[in-house]
PDB file of N, CA and C in Angstrom:
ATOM      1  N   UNK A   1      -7.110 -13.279 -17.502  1.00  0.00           N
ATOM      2  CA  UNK A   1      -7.934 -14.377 -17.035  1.00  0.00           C
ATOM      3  C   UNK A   1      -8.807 -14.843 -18.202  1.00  0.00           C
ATOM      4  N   UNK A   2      -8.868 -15.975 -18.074  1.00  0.00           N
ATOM      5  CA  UNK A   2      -9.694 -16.697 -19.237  1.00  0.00           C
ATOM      6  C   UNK A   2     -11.034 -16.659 -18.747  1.00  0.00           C
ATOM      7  N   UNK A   3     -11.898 -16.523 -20.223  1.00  0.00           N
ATOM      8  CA  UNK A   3     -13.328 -15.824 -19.804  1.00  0.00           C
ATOM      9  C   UNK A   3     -13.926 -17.020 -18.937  1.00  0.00           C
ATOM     10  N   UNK A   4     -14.043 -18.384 -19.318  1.00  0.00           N
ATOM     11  CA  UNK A   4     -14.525 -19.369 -18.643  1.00  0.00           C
ATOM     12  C   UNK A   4     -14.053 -19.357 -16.893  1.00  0.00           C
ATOM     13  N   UNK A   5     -12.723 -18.896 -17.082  1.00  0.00           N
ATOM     14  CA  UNK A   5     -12.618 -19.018 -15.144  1.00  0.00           C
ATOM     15  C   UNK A   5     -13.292 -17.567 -14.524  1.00  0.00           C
ATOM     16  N   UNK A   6     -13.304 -16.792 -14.896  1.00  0.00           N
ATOM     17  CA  UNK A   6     -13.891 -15.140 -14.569  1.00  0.00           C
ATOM     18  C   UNK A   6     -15.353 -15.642 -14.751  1.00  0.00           C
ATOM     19  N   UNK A   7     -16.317 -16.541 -15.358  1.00  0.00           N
ATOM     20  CA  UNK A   7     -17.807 -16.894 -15.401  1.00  0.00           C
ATOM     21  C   UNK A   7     -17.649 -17.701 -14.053  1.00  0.00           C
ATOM     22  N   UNK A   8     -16.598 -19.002 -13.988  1.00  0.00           N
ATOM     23  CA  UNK A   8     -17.022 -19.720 -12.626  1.00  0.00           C
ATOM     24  C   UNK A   8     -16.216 -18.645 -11.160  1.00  0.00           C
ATOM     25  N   UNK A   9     -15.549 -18.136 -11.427  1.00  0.00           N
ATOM     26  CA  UNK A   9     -15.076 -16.842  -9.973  1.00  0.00           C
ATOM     27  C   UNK A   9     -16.567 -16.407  -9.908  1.00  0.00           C
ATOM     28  N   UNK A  10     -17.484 -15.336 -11.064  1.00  0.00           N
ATOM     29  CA  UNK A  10     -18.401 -14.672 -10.368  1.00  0.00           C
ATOM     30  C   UNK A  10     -19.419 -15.102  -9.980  1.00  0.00           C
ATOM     31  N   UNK A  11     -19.818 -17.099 -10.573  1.00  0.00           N
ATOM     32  CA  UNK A  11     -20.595 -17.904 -10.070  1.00  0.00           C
ATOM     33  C   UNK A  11     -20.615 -18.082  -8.778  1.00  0.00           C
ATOM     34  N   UNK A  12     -19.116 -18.388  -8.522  1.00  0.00           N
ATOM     35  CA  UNK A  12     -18.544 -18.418  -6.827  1.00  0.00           C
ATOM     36  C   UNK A  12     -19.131 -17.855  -6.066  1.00  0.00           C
ATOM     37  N   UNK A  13     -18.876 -16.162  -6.705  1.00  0.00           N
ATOM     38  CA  UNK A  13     -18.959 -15.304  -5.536  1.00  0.00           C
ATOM     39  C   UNK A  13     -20.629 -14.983  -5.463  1.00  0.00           C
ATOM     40  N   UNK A  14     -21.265 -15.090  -6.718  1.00  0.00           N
ATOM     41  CA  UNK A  14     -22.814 -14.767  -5.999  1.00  0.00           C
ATOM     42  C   UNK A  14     -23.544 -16.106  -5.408  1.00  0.00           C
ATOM     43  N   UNK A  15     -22.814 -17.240  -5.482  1.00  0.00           N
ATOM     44  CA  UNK A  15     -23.108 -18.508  -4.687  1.00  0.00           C
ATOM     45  C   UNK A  15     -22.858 -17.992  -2.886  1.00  0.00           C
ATOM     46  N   UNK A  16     -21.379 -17.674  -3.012  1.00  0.00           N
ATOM     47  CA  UNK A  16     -20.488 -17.744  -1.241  1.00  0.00           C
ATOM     48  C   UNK A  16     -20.710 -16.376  -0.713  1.00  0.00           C
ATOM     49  N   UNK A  17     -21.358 -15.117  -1.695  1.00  0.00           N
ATOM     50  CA  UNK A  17     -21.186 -13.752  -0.909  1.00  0.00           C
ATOM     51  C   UNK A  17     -22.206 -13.085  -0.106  1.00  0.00           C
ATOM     52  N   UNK A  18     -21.903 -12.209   0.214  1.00  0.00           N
ATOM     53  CA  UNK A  18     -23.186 -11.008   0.402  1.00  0.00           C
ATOM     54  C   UNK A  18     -23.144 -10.293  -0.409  1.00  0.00           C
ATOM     55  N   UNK A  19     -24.159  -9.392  -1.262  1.00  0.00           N
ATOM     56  CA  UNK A  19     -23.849  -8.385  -1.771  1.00  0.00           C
ATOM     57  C   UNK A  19     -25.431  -7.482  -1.674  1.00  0.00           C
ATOM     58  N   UNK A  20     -25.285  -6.378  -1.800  1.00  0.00           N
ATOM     59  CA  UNK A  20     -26.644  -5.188  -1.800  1.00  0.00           C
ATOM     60  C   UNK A  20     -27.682  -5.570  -3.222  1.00  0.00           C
ATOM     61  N   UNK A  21     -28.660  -5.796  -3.733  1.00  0.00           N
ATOM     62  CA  UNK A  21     -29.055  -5.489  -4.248  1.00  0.00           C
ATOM     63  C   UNK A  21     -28.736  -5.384  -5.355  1.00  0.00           C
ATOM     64  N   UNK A  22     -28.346  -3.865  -5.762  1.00  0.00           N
ATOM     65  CA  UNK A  22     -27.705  -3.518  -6.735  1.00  0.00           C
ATOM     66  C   UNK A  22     -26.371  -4.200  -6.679  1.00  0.00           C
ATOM     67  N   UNK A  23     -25.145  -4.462  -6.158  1.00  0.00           N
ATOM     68  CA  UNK A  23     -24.123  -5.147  -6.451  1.00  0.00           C
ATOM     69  C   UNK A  23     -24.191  -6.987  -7.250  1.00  0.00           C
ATOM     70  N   UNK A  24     -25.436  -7.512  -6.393  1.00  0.00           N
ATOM     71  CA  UNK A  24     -25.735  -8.973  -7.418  1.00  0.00           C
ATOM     72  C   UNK A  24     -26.232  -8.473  -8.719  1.00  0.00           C
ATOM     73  N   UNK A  25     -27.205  -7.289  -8.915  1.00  0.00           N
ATOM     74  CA  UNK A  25     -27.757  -7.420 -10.085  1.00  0.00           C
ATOM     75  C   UNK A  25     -26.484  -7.206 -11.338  1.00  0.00           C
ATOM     76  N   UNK A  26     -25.270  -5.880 -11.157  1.00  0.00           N
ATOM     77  CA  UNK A  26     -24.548  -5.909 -11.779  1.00  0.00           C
ATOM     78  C   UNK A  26     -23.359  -6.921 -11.924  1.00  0.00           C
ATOM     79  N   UNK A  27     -23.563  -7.971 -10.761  1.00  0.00           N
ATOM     80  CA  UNK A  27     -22.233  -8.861 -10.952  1.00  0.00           C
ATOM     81  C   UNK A  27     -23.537 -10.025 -11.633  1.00  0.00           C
ATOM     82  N   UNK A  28     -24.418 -10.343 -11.604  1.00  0.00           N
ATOM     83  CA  UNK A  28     -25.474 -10.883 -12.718  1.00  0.00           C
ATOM     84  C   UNK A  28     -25.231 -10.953 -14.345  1.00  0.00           C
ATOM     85  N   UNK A  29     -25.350  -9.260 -14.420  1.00  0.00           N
ATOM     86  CA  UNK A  29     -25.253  -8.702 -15.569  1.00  0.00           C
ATOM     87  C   UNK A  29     -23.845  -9.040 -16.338  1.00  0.00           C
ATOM     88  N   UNK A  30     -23.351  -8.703 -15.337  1.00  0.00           N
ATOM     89  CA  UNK A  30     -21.571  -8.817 -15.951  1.00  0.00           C
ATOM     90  C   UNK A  30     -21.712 -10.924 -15.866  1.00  0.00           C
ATOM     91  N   UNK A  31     -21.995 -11.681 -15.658  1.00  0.00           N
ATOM     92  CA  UNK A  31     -22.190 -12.437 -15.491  1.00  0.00           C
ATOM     93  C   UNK A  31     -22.819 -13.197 -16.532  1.00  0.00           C
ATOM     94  N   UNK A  32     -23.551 -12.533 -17.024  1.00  0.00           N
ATOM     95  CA  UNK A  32     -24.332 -13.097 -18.482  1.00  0.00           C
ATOM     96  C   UNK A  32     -24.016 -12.557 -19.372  1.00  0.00           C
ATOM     97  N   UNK A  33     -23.027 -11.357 -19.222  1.00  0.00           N
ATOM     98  CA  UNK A  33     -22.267 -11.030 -20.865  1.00  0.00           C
ATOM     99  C   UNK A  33     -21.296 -11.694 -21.421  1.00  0.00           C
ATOM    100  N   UNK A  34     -20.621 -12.268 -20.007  1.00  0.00           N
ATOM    101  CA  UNK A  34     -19.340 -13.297 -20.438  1.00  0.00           C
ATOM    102  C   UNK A  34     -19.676 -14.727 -20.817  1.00  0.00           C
ATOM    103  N   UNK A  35     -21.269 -14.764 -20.457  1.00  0.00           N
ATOM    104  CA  UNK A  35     -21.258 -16.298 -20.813  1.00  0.00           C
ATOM    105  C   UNK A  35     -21.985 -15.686 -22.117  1.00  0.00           C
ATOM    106  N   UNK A  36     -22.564 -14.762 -22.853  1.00  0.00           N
ATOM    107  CA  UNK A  36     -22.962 -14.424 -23.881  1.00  0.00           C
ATOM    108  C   UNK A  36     -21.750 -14.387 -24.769  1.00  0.00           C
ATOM    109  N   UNK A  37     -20.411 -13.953 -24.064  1.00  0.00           N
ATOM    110  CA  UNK A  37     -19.297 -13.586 -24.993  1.00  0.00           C
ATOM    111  C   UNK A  37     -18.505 -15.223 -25.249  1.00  0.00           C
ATOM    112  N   UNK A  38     -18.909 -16.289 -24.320  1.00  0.00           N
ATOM    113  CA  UNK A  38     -18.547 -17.286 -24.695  1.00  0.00           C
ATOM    114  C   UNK A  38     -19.077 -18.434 -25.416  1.00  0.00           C
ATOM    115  N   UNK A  39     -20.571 -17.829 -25.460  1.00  0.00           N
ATOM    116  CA  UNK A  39     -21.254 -18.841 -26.364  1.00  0.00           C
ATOM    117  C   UNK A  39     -20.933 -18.305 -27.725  1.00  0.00           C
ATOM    118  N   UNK A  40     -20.719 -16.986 -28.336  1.00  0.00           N
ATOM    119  CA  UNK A  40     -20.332 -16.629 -29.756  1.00  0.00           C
ATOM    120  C   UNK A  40     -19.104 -17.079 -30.048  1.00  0.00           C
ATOM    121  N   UNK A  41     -18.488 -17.091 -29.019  1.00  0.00           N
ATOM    122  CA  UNK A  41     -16.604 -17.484 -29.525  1.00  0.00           C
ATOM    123  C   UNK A  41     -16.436 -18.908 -29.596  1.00  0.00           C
ATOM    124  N   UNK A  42     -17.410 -19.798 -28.851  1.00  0.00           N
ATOM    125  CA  UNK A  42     -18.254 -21.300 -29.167  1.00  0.00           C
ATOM    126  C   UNK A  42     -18.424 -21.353 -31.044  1.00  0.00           C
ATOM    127  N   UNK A  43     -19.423 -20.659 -31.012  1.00  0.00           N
ATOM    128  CA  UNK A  43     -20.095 -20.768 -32.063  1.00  0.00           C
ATOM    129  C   UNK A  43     -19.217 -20.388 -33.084  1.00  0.00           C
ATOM    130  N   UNK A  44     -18.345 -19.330 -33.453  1.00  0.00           N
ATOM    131  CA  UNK A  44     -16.813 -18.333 -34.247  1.00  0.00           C
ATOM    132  C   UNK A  44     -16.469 -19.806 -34.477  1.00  0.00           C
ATOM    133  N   UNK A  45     -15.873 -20.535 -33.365  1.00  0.00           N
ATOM    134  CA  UNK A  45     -14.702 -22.290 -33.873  1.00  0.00           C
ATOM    135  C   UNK A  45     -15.965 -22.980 -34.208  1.00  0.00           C
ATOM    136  N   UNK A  46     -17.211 -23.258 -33.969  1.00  0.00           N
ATOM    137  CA  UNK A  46     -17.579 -24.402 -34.870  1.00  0.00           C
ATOM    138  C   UNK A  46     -17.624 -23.932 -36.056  1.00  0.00           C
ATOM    139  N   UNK A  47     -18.478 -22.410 -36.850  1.00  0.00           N
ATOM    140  CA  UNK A  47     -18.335 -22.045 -37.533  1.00  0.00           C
ATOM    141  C   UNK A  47     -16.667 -22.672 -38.611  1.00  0.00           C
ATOM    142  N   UNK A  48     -16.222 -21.989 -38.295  1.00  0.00           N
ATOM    143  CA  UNK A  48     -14.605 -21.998 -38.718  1.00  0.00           C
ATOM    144  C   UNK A  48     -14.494 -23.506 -38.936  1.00  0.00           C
ATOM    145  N   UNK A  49     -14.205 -24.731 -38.040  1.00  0.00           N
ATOM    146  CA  UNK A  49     -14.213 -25.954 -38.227  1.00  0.00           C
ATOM    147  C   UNK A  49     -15.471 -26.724 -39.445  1.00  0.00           C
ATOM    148  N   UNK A  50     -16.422 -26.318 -39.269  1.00  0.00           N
ATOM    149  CA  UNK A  50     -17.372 -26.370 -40.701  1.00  0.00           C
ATOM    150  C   UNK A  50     -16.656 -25.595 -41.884  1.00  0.00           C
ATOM    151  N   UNK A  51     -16.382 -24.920 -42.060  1.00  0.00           N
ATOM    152  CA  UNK A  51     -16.088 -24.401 -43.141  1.00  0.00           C
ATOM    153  C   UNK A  51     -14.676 -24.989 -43.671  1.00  0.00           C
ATOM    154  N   UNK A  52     -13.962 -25.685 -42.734  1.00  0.00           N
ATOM    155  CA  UNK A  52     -12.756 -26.652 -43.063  1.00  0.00           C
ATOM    156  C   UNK A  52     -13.161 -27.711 -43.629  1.00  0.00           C
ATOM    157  N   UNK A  53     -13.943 -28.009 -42.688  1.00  0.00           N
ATOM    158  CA  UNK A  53     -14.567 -29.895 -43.444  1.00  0.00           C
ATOM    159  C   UNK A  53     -15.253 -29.180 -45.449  1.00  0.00           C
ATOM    160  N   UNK A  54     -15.899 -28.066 -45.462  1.00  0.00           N
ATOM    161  CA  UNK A  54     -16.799 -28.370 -46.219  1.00  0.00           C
ATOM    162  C   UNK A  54     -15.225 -27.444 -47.453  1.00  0.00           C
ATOM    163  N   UNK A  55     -14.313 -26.976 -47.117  1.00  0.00           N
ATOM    164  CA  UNK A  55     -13.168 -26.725 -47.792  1.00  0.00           C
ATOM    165  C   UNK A  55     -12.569 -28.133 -48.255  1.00  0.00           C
ATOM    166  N   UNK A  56     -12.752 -29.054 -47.284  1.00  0.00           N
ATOM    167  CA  UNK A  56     -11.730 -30.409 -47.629  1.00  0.00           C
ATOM    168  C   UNK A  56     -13.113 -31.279 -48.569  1.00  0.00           C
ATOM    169  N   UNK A  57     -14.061 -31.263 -48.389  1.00  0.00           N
ATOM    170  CA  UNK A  57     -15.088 -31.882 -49.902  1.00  0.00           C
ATOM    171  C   UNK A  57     -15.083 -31.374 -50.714  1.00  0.00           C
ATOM    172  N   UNK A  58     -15.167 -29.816 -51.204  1.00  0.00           N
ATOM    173  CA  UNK A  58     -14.919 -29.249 -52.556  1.00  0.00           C
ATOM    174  C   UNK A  58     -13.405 -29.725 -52.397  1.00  0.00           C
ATOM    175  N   UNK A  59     -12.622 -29.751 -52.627  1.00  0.00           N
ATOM    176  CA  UNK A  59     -11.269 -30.196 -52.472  1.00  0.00           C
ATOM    177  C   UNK A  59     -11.100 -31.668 -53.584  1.00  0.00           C
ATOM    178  N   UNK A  60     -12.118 -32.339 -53.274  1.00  0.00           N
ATOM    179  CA  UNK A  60     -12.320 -34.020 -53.371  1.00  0.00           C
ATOM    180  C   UNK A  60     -12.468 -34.005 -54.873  1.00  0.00           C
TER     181      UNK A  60
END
């Protein structure tokens, strides 16, 4: 599963569910690591795409 659909599934489910307490806080948790793990892998391709452009001006 792609991390972006596994962030909107566990959005889903603490939107549509019940859960104890402790079960929201860890589907929370797990919840903000994947959007933590998708803002770096964000950031990895712009990275990478900058460093193309600034490969193709020394280039010039």
């Amino acid at each position: 599963m792609f991390t972006v659909d596994h962030i909107n599934e566990l959005r889903a489910e603490l939107a549509e569910c019940v859960f104890t307490k402790t079960e929201r806080a860890k589907l929370k948790a797990e919840l903000a690591a994947l959007i933590a793990q998708r803002d770096m892998g964000e950031q990895d391709e712009a990275d990478a795409a900058l460093q193309v452009l600034r490969n193709e001006d020394a280039g010039r």
